[in-house]
PDB file of N, CA and C in Angstrom:
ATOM      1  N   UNK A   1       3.548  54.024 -13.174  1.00  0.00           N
ATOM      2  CA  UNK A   1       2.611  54.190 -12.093  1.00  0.00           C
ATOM      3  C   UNK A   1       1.786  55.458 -12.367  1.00  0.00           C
ATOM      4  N   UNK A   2       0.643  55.360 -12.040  1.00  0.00           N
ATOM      5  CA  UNK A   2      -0.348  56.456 -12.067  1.00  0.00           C
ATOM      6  C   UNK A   2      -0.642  56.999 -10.952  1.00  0.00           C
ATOM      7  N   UNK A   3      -0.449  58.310 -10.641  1.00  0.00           N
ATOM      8  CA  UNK A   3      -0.336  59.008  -9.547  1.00  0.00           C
ATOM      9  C   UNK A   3      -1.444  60.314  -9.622  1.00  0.00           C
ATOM     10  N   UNK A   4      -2.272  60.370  -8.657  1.00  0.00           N
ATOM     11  CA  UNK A   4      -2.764  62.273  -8.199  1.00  0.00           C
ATOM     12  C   UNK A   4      -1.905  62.216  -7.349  1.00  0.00           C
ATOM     13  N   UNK A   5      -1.926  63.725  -7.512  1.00  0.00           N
ATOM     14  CA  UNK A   5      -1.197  64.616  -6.450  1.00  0.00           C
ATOM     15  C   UNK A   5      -2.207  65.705  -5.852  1.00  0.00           C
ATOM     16  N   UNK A   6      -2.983  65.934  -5.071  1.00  0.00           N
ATOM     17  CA  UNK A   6      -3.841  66.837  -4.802  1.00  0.00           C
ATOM     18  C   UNK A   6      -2.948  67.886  -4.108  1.00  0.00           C
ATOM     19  N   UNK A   7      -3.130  69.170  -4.388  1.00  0.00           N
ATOM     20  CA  UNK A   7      -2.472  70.401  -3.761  1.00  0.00           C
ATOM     21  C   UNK A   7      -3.645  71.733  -3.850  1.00  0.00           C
ATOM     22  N   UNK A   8      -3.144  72.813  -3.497  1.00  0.00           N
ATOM     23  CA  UNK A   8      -4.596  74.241  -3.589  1.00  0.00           C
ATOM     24  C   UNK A   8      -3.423  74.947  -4.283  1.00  0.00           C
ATOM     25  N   UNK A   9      -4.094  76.000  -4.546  1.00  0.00           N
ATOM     26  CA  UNK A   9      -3.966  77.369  -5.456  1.00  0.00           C
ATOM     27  C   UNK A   9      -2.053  77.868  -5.339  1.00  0.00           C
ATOM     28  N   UNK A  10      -1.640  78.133  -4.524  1.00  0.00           N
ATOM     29  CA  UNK A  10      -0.521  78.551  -3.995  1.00  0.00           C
ATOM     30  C   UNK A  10       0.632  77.860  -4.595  1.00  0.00           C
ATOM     31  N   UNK A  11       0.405  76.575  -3.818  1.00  0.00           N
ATOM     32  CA  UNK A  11       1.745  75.581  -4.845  1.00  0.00           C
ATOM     33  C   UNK A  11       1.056  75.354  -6.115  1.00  0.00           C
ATOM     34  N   UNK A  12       0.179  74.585  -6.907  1.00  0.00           N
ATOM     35  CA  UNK A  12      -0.244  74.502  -7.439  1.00  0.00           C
ATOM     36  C   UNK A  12       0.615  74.414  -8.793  1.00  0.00           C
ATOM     37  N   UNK A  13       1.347  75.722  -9.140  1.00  0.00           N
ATOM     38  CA  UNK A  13       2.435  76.194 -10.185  1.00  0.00           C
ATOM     39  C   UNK A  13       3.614  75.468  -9.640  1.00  0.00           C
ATOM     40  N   UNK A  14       3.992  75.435  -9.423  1.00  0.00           N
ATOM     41  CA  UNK A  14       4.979  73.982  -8.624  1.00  0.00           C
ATOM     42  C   UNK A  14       5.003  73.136  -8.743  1.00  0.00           C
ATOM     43  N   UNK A  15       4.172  72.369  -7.867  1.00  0.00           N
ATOM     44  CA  UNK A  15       3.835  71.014  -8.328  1.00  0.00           C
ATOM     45  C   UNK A  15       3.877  70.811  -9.572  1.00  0.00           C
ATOM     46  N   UNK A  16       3.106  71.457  -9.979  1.00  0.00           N
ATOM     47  CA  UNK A  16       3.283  71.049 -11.757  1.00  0.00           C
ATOM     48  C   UNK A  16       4.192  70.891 -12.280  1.00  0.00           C
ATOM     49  N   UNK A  17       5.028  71.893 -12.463  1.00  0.00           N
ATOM     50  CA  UNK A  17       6.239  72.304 -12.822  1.00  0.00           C
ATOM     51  C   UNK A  17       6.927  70.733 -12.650  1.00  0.00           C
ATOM     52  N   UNK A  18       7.276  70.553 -10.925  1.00  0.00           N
ATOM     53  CA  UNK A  18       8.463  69.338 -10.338  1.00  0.00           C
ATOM     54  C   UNK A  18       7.307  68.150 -11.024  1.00  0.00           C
ATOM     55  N   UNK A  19       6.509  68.076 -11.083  1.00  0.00           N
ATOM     56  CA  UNK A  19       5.749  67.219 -11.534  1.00  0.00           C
ATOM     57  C   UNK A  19       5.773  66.028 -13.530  1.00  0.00           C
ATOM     58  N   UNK A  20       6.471  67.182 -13.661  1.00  0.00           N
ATOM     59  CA  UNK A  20       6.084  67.277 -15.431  1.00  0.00           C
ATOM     60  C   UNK A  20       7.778  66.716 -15.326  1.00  0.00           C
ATOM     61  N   UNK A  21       8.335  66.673 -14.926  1.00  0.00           N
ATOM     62  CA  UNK A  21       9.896  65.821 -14.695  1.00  0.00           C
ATOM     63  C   UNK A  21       9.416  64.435 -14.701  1.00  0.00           C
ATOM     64  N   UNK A  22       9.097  63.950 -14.212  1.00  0.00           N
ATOM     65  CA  UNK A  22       8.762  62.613 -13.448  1.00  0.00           C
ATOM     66  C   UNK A  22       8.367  61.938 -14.994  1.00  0.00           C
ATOM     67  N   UNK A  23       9.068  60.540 -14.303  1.00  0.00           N
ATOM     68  CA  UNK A  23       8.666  59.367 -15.426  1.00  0.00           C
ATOM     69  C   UNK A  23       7.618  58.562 -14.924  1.00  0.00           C
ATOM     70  N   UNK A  24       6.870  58.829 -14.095  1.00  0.00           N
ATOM     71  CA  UNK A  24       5.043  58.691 -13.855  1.00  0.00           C
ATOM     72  C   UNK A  24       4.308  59.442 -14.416  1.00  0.00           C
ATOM     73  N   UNK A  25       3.286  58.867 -14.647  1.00  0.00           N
ATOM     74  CA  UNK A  25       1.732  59.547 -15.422  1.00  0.00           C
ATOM     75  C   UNK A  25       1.135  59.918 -13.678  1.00  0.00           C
ATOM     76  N   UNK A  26       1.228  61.206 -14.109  1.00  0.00           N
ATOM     77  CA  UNK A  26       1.360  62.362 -12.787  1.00  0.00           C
ATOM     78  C   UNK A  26       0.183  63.366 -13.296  1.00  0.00           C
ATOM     79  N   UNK A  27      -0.894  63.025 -12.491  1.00  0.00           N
ATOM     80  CA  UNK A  27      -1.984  64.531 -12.816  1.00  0.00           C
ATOM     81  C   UNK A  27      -1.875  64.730 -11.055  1.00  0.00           C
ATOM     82  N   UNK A  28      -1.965  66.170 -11.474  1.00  0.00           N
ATOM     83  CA  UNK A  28      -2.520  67.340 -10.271  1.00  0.00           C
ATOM     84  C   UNK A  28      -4.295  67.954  -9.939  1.00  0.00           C
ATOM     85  N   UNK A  29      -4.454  67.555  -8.987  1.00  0.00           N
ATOM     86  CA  UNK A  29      -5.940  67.736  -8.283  1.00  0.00           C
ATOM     87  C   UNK A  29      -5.376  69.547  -7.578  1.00  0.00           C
ATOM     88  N   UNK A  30      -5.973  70.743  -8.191  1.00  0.00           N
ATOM     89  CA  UNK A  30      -5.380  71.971  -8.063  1.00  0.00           C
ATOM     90  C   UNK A  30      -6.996  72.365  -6.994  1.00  0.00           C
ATOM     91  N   UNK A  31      -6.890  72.461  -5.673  1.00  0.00           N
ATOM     92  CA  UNK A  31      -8.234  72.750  -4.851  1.00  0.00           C
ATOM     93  C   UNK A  31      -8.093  74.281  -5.171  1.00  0.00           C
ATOM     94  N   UNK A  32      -9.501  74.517  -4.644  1.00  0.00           N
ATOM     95  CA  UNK A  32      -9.799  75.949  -4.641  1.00  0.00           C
ATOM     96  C   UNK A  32      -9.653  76.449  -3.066  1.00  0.00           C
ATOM     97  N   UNK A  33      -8.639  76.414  -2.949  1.00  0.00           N
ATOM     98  CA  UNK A  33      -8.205  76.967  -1.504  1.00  0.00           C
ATOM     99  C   UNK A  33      -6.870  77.098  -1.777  1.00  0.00           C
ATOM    100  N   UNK A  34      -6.327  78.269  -1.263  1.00  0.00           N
ATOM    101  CA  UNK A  34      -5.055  79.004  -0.975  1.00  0.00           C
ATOM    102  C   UNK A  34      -4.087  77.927  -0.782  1.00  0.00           C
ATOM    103  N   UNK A  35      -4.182  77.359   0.630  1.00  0.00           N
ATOM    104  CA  UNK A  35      -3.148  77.066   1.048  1.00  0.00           C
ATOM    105  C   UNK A  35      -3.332  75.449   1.284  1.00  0.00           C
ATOM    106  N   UNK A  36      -2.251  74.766   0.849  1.00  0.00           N
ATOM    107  CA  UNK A  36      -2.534  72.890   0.981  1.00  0.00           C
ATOM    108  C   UNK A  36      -2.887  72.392   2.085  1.00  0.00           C
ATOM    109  N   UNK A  37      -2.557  72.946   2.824  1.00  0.00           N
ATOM    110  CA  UNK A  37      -2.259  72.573   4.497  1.00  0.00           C
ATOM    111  C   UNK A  37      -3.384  72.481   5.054  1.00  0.00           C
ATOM    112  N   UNK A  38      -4.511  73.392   4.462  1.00  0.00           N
ATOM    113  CA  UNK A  38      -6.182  73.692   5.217  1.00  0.00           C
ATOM    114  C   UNK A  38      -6.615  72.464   4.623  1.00  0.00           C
ATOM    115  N   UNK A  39      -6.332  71.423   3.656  1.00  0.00           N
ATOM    116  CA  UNK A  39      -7.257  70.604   3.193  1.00  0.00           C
ATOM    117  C   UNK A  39      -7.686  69.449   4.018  1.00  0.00           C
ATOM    118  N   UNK A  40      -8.692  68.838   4.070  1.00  0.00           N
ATOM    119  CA  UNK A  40      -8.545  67.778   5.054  1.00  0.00           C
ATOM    120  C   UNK A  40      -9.124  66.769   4.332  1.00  0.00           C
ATOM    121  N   UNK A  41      -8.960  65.690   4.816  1.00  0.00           N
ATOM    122  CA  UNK A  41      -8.702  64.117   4.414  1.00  0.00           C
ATOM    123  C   UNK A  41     -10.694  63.946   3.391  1.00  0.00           C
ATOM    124  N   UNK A  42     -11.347  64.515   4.280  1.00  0.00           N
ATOM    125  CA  UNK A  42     -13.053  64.536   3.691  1.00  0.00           C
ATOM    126  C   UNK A  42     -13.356  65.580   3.404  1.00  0.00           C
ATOM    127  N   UNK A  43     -12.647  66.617   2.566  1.00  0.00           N
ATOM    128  CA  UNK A  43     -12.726  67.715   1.431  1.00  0.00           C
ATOM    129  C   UNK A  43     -12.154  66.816   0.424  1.00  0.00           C
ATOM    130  N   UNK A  44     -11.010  66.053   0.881  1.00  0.00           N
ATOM    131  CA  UNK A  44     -10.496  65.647  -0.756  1.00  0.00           C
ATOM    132  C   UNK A  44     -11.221  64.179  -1.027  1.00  0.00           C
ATOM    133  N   UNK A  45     -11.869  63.861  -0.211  1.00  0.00           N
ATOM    134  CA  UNK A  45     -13.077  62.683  -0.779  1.00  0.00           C
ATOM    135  C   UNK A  45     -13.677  63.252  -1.591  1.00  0.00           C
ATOM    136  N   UNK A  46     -14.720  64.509  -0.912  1.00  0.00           N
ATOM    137  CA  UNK A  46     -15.917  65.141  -1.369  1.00  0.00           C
ATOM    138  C   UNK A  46     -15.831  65.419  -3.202  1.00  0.00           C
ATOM    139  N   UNK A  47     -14.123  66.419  -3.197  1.00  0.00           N
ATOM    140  CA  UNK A  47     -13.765  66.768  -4.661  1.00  0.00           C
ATOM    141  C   UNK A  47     -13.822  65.820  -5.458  1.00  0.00           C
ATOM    142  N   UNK A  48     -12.581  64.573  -4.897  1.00  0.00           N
ATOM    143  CA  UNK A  48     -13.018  63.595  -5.855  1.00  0.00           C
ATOM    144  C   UNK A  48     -13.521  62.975  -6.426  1.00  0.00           C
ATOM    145  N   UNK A  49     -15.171  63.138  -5.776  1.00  0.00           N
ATOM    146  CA  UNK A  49     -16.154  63.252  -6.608  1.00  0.00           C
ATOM    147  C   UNK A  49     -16.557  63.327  -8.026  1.00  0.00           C
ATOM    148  N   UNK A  50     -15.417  65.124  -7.924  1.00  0.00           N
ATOM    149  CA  UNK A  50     -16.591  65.659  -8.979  1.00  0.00           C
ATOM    150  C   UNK A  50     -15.404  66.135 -10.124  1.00  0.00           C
ATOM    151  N   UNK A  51     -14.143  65.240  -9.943  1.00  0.00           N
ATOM    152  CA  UNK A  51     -13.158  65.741 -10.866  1.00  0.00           C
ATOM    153  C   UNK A  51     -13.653  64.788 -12.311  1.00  0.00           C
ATOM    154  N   UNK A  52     -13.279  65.702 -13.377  1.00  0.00           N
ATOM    155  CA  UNK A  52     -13.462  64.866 -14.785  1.00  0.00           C
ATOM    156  C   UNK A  52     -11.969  65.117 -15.332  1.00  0.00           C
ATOM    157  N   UNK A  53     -12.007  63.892 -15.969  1.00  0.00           N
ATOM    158  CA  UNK A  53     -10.834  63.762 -17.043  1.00  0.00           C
ATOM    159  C   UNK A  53     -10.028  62.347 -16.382  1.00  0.00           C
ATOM    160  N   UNK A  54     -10.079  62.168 -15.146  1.00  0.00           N
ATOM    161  CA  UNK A  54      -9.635  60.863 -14.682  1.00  0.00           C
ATOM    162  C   UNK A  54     -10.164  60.083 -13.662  1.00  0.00           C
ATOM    163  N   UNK A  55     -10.210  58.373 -14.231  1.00  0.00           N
ATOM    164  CA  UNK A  55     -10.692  57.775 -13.875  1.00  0.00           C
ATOM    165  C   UNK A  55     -10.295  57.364 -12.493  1.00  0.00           C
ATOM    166  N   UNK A  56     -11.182  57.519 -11.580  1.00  0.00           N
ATOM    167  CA  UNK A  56     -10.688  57.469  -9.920  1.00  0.00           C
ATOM    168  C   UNK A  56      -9.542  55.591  -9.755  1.00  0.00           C
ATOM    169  N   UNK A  57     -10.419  54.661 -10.742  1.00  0.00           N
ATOM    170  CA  UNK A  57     -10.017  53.184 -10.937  1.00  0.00           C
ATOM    171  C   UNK A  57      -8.565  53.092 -11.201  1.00  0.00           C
ATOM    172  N   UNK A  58      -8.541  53.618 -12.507  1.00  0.00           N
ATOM    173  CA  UNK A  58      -7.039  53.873 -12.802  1.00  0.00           C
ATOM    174  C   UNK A  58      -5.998  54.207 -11.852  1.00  0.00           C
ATOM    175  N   UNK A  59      -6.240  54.959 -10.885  1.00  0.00           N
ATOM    176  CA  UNK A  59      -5.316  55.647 -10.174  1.00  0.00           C
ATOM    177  C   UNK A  59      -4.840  54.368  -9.476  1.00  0.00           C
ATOM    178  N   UNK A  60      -2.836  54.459  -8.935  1.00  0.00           N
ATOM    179  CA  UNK A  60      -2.015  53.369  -8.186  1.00  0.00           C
ATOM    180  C   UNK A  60      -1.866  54.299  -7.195  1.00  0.00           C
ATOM    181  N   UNK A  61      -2.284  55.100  -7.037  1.00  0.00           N
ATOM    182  CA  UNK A  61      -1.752  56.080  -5.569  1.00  0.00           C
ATOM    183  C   UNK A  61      -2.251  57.708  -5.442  1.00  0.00           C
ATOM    184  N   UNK A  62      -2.333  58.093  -4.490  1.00  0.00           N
ATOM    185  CA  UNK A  62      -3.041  59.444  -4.219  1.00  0.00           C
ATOM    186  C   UNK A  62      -1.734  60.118  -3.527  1.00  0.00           C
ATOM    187  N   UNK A  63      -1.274  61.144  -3.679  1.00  0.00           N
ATOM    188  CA  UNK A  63      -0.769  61.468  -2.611  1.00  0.00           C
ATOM    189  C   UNK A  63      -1.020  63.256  -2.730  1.00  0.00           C
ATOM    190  N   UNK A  64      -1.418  63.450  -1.042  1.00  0.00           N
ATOM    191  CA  UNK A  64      -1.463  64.454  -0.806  1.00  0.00           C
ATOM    192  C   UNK A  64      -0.600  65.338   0.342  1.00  0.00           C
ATOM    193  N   UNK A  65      -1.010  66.755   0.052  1.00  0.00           N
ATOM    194  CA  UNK A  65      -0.099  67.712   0.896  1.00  0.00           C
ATOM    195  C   UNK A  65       0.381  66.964   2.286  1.00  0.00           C
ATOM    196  N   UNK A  66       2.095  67.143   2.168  1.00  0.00           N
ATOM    197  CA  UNK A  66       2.466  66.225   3.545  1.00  0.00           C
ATOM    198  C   UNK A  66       2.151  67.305   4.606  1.00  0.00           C
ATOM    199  N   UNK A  67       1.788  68.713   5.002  1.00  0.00           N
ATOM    200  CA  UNK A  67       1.491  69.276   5.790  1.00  0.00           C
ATOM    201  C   UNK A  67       0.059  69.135   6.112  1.00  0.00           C
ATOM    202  N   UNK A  68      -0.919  67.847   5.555  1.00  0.00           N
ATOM    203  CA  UNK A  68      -2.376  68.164   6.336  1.00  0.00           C
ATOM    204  C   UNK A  68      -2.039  67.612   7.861  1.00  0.00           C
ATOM    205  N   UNK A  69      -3.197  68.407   8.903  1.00  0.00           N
ATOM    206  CA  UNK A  69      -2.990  67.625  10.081  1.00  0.00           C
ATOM    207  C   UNK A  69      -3.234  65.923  10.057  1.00  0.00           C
ATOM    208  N   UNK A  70      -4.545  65.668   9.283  1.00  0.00           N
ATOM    209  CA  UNK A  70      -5.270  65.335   9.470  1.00  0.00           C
ATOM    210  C   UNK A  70      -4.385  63.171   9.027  1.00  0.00           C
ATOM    211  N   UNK A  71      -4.828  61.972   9.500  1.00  0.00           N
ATOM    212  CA  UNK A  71      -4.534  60.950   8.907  1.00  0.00           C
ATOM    213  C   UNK A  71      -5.272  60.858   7.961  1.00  0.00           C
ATOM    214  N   UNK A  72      -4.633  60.732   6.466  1.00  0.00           N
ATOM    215  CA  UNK A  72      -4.830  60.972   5.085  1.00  0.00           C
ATOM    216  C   UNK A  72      -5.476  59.239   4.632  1.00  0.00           C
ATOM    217  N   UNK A  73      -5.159  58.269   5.679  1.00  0.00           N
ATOM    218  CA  UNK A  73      -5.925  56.736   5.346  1.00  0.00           C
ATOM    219  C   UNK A  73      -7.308  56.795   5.222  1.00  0.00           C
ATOM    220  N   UNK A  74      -8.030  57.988   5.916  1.00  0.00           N
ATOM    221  CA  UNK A  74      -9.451  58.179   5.135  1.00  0.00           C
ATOM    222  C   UNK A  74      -9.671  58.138   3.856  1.00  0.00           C
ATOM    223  N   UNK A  75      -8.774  58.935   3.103  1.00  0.00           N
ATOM    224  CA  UNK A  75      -8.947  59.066   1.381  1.00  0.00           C
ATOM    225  C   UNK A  75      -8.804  57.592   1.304  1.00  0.00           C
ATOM    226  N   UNK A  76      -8.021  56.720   1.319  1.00  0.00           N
ATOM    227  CA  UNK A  76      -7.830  55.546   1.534  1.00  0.00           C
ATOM    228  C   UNK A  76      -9.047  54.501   1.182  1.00  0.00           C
ATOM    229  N   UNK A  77      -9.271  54.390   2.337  1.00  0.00           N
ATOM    230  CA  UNK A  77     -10.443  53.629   2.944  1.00  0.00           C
ATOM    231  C   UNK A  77     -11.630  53.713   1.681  1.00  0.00           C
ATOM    232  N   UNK A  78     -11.914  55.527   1.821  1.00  0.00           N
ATOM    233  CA  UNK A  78     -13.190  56.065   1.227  1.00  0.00           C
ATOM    234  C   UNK A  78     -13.108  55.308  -0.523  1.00  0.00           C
ATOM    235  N   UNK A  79     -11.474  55.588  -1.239  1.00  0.00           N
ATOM    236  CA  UNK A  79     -11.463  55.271  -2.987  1.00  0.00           C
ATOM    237  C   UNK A  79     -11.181  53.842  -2.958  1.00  0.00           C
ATOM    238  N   UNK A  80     -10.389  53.079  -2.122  1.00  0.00           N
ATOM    239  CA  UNK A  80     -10.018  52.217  -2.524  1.00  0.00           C
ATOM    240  C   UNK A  80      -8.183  52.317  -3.183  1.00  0.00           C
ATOM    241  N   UNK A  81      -7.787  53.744  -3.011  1.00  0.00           N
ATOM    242  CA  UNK A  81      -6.546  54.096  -3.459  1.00  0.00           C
ATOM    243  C   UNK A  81      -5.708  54.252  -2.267  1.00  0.00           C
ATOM    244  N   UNK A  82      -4.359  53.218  -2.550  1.00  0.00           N
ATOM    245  CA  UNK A  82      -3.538  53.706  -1.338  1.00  0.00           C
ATOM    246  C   UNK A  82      -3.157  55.787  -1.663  1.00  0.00           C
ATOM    247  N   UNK A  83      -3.962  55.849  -0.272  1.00  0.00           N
ATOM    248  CA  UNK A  83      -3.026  57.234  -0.152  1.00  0.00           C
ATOM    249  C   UNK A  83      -1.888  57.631   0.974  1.00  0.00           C
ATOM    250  N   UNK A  84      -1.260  58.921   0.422  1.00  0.00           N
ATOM    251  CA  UNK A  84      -0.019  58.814   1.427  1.00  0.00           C
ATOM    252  C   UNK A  84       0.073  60.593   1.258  1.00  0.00           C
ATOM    253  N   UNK A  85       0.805  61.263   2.273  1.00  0.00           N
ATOM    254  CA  UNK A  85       1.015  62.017   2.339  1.00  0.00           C
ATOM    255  C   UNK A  85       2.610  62.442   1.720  1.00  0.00           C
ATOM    256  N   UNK A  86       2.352  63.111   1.251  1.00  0.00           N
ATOM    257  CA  UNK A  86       3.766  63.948   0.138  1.00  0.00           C
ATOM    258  C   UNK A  86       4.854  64.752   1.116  1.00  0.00           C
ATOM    259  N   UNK A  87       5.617  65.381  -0.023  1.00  0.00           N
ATOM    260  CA  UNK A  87       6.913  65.933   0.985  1.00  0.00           C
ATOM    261  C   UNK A  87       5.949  67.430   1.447  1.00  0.00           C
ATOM    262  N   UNK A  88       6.660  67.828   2.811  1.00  0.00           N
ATOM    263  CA  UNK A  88       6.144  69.111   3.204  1.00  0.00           C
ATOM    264  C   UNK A  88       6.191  70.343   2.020  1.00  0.00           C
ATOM    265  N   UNK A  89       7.019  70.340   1.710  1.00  0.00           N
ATOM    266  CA  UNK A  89       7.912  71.312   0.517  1.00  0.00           C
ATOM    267  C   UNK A  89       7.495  70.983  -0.790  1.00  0.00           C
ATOM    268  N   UNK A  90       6.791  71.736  -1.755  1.00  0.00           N
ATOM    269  CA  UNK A  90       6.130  71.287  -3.207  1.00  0.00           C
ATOM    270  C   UNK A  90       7.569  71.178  -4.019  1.00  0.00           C
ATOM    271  N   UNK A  91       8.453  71.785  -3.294  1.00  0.00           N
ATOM    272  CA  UNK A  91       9.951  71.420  -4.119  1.00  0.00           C
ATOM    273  C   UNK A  91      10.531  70.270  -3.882  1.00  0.00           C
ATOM    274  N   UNK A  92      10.318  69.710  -3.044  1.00  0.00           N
ATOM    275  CA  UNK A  92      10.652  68.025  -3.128  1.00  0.00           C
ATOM    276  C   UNK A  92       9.773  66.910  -3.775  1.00  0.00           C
ATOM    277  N   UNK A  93       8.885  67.418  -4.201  1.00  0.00           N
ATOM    278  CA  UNK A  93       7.966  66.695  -4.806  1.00  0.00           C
ATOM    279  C   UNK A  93       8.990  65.611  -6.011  1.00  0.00           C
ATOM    280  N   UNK A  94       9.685  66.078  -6.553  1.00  0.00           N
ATOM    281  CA  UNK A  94      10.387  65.407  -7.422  1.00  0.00           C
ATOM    282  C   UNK A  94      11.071  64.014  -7.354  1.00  0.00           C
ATOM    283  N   UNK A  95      12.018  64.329  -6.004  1.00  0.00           N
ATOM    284  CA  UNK A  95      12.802  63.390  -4.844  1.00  0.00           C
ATOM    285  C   UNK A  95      11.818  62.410  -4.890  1.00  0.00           C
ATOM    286  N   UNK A  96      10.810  62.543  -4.530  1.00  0.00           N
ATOM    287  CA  UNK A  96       9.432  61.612  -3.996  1.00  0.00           C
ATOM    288  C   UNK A  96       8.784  60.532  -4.649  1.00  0.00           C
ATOM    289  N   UNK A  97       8.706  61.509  -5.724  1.00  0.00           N
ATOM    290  CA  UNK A  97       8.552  60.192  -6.913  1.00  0.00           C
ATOM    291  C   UNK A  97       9.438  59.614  -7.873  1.00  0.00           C
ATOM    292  N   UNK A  98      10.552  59.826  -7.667  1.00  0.00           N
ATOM    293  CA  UNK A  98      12.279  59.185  -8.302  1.00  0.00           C
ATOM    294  C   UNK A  98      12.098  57.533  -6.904  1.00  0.00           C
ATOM    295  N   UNK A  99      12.089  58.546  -5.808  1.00  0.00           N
ATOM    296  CA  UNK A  99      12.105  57.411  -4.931  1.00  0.00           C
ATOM    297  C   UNK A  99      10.711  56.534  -4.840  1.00  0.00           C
ATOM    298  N   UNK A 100       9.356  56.157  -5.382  1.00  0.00           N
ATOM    299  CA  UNK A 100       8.334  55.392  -5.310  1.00  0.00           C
ATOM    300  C   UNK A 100       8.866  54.436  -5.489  1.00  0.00           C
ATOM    301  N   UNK A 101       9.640  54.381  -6.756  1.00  0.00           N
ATOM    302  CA  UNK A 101       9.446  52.167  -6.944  1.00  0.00           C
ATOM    303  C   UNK A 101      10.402  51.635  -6.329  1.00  0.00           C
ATOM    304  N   UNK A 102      10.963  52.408  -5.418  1.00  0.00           N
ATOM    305  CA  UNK A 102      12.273  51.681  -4.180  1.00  0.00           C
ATOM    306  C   UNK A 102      11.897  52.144  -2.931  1.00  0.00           C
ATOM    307  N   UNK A 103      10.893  52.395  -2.845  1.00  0.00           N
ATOM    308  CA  UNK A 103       9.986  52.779  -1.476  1.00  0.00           C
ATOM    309  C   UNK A 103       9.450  51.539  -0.565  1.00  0.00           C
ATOM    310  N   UNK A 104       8.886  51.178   0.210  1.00  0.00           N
ATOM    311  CA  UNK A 104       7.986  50.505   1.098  1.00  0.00           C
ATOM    312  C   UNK A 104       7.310  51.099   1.305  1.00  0.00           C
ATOM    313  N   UNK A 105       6.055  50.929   0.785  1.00  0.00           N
ATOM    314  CA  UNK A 105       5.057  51.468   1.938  1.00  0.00           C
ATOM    315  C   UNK A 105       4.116  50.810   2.812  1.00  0.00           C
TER     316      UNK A 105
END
């Protein structure tokens, strides 16, 4: 499965890190904002825009910071990619994607 993970500056080194475990093709969307939590559902449209190196098509799933307020089915709607919101904690990130292909969503 092909996965983004969008996160900001702070976790960023983390994610990666729990990320680079995983037996998914796992890239990280690293925002230019501090903290994950400020991002909202039409900032991470806008970026995805303008990211290079991967093809928005390719992607089987988006998942972003589980602390946005905001309902994350906009990103959704907007790519055409199921998105979902991640664990609160960039340290569970791992758990998260062990558990995808025995998930429901």
């Amino acid at each position: 499965m092909k996965i983004l993970i969008v996160t900001a500056k702070l976790a960023s080194p983390l994610v990666t890190k729990v990320t680079a475990q995983s037996e998914h093709e796992v890239h990280v969307l690293t925002f230019n904002t501090p903290i994950a939590a400020f991002l909202t559902p039409r900032r991470i449209v806008a970026e995805l825009d303008n990211i290079s190196g991967i093809e928005l098509e390719s992607l089987d799933m988006i998942i972003t910071p589980g602390l946005i307020r905001k309902d994350v089915s906009y990103v959704g709607e907007v790519t055409g990619i199921p998105t979902y919101k991640g664990s609160t904690d960039a340290a569970d990130l791992g758990v998260v994607l062990e558990m995808l292909d025995e998930a429901e969503f």
